[in-house]
Protein backbone atom coordinates (compact mmCIF):
# COMPACT_ATOMS: atom_id res chain seq x y z
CA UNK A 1 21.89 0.48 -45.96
CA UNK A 2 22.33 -1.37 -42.73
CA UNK A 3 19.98 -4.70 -42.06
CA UNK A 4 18.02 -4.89 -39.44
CA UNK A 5 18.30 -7.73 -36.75
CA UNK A 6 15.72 -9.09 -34.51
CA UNK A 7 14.73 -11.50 -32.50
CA UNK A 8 13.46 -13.42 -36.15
CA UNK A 9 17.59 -14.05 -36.16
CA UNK A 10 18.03 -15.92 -33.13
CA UNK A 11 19.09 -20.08 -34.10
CA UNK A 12 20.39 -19.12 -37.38
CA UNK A 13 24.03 -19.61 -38.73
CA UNK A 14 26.44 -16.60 -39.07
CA UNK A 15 28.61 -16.97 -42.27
CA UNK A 16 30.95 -14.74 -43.35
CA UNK A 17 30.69 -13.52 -47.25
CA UNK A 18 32.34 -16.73 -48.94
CA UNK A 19 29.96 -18.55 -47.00
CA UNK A 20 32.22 -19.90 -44.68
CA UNK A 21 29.69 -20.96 -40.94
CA UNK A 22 31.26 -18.43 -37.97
CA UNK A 23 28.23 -20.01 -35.63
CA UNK A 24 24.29 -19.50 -34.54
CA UNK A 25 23.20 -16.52 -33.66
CA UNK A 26 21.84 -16.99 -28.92
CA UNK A 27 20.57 -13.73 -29.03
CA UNK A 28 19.83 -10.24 -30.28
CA UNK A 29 20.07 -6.67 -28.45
CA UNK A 30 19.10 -3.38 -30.19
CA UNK A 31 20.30 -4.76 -33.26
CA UNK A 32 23.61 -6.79 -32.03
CA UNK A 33 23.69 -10.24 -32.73
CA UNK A 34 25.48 -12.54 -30.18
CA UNK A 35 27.16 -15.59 -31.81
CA UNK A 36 28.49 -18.54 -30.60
CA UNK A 37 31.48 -18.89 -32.51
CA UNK A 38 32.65 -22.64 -33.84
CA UNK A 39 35.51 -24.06 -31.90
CA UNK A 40 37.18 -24.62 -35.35
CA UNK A 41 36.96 -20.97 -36.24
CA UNK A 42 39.88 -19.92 -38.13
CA UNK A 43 42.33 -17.42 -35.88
CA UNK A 44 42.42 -15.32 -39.35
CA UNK A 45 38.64 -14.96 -39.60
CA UNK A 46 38.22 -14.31 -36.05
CA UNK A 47 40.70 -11.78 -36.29
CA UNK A 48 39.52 -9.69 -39.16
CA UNK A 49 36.20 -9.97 -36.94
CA UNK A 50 38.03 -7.99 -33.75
CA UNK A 51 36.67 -11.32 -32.22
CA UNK A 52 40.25 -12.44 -31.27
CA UNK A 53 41.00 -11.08 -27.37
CA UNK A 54 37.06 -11.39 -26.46
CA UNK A 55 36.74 -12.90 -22.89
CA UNK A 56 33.02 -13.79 -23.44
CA UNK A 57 32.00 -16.88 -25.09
CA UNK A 58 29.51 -15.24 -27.40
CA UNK A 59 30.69 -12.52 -29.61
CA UNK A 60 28.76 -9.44 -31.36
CA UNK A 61 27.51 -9.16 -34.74
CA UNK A 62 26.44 -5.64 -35.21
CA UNK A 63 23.61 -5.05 -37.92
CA UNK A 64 26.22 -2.61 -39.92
CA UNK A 65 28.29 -6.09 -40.87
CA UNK A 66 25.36 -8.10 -42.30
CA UNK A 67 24.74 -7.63 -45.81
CA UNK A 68 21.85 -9.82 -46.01
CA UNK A 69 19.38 -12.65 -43.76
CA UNK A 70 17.62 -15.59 -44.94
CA UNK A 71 15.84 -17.91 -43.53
CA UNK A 72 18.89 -19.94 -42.30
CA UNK A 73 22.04 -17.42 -42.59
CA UNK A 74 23.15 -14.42 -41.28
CA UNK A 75 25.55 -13.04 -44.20
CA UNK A 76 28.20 -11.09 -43.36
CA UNK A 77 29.27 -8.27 -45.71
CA UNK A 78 32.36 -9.01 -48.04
CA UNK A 79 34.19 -5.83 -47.00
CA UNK A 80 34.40 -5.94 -43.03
């Protein structure tokens, strides 16, 4: 089952399933996440993302790739 994300997400830190902090979440759109991502992200991780030939500077989470929130992380899924 997908999670849900709302507006509640907005501030917190994205991490990808070994915990690893992609960036903070600026906003959320019918259940997209947008995520500023660190300027030390790793080319791999951004790549297994589809975040590598983005022209924005925010990229999208969409609820499908979270497996879980709390109340500072967005968690990605292990299997993206």
């Amino acid at each position: 089952m997908a999670s849900t994300l709302t507006d509640e997400e907005e501030g917190k830190t994205v991490v990808d399933a070994s915990g690893e902090p992609l960036g903070p979440v600026t906003a959320v759109e019918e259940d997209t996440a947008y995520v500023e991502p660190n300027p030390d992200l790793a080319e791999s991780i951004a790549a297994r993302l589809g975040w590598g030939d983005a022209e924005e500077d925010d990229y999208t989470v969409h609820a499908d790739a979270v497996g879980e929130t709390t109340d500072d992380e967005v968690r990605l899924r292990e299997e993206l």
